[in-house]
N, C-alpha and C. Protein backbone atom coordinates (compact mmCIF):
# COMPACT_ATOMS: atom_id res chain seq x y z
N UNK A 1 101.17 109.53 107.84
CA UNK A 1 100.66 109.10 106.55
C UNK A 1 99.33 109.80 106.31
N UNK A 2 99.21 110.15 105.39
CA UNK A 2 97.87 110.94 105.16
C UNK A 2 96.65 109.70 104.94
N UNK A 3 95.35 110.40 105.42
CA UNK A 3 94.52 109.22 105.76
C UNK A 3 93.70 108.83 104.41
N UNK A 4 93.69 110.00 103.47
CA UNK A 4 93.12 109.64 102.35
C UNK A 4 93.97 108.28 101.65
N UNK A 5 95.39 108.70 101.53
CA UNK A 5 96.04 107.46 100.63
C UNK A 5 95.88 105.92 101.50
N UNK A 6 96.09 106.34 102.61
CA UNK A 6 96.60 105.33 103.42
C UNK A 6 95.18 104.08 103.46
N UNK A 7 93.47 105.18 103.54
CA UNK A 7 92.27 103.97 103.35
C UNK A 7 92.39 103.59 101.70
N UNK A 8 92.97 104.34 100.87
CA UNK A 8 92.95 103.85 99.91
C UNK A 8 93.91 103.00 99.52
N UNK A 9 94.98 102.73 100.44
CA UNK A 9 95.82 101.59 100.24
C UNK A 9 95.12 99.98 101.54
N UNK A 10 94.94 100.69 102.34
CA UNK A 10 93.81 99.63 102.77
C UNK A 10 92.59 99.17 102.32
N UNK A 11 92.11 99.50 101.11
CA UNK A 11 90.62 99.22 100.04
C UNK A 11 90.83 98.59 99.26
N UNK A 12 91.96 99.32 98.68
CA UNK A 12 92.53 98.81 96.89
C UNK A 12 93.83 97.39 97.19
N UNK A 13 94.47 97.62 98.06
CA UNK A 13 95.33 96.65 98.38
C UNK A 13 95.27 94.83 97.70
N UNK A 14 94.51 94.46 98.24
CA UNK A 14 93.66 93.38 98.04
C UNK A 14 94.01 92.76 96.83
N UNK A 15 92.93 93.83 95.76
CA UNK A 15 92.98 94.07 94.09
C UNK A 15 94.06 93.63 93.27
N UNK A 16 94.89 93.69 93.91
CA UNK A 16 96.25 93.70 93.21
C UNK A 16 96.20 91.45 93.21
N UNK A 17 96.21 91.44 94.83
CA UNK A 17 96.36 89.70 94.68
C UNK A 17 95.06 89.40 93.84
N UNK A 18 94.07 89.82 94.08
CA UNK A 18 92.82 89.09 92.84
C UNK A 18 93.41 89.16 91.97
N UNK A 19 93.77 90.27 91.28
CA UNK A 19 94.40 90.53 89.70
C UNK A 19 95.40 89.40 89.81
N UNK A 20 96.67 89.35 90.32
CA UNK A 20 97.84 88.37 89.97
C UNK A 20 97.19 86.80 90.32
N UNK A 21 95.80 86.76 91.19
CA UNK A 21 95.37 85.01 90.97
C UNK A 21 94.46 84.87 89.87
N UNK A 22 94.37 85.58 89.28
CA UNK A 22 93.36 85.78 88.14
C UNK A 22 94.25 84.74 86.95
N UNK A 23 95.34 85.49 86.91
CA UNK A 23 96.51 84.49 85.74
C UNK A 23 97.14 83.15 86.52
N UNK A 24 97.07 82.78 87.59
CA UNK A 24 97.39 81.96 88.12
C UNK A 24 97.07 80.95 87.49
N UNK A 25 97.40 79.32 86.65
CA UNK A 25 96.68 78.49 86.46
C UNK A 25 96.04 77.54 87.37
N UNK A 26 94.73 76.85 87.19
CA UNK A 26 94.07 76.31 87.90
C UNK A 26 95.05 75.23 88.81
N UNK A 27 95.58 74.25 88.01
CA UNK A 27 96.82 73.19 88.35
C UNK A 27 97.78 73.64 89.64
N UNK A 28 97.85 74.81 89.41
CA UNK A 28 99.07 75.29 90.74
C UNK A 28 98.51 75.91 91.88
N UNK A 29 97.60 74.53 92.57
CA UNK A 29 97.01 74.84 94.11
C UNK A 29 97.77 75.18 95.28
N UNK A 30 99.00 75.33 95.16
CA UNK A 30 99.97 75.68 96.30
C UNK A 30 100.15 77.02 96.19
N UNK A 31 100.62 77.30 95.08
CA UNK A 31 101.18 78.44 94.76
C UNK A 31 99.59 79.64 94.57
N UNK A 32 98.66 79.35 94.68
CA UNK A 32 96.98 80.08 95.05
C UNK A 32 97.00 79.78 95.86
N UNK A 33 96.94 79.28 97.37
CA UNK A 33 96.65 79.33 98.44
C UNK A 33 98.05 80.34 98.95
N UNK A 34 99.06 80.38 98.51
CA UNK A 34 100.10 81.34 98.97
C UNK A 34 99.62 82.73 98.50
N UNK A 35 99.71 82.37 97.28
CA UNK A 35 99.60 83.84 96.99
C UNK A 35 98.14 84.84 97.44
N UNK A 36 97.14 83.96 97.62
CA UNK A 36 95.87 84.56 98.09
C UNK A 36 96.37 84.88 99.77
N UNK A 37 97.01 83.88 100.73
CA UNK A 37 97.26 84.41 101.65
C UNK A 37 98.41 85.95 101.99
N UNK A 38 99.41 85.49 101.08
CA UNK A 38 100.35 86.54 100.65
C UNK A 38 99.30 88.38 100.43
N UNK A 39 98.37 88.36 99.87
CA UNK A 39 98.01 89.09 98.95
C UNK A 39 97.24 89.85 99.98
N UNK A 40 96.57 88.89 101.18
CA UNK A 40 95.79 89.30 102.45
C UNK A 40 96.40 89.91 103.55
N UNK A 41 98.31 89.72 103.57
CA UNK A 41 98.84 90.52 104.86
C UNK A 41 98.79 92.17 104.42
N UNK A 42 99.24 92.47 103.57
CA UNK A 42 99.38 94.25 103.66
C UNK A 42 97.87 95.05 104.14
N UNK A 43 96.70 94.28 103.96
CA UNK A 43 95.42 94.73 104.48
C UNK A 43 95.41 94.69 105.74
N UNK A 44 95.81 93.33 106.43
CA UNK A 44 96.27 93.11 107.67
C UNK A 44 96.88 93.88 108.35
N UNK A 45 98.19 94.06 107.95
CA UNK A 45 98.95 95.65 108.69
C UNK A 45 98.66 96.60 108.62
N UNK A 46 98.18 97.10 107.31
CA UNK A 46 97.82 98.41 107.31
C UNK A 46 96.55 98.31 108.76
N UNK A 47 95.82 97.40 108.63
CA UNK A 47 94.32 98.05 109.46
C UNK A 47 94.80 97.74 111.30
N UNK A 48 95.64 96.79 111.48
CA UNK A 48 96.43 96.93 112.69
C UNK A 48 97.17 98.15 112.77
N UNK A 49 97.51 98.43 111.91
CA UNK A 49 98.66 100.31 112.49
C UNK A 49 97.19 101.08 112.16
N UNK A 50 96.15 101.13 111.61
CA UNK A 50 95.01 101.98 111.75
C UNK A 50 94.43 102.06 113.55
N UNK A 51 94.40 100.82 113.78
CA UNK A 51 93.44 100.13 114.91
C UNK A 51 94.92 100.89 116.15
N UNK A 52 95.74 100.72 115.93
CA UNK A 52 96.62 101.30 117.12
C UNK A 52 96.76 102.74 116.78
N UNK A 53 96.61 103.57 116.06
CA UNK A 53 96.85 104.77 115.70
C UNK A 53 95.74 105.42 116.23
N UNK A 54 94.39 104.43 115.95
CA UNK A 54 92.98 105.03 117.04
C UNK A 54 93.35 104.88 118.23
N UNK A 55 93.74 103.81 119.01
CA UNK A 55 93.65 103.63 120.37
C UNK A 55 94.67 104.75 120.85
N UNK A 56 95.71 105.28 120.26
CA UNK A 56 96.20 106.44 120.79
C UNK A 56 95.74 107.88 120.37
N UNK A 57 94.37 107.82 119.88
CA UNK A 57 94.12 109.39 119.58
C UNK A 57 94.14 109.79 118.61
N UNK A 58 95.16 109.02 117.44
CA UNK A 58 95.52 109.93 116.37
C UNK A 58 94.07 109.72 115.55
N UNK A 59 93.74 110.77 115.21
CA UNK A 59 92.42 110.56 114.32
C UNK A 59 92.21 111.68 112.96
């Protein structure tokens, strides 16, 4: 994966769940605590396959 897109999908990632809890209404506290957690794994993986991609060298 090229490293330019790939920090920029680990930066910008995020953005996307702010934006979709932004329209969320206040009333639907289940469905905001999902989706804010939801919105937090792809940052998660991406920076775990970063963090193992260092420990083997690839840089």
């Amino acid at each position: 994966m090229n490293g330019t897109y790939f920090l920029s999908l680990l930066v910008f990632s995020p953005l996307v769940g702010i934006l979709l809890l932004a329209f969320v209404p206040k009333t639907q506290e289940r469905t905001i605590k999902w989706l804010g957690f939801l919105s937090t794994l792809p940052s998660l993986i991406l920076s775990l396959f970063a963090f193992v991609q260092y420990l083997r060298g690839y840089r």
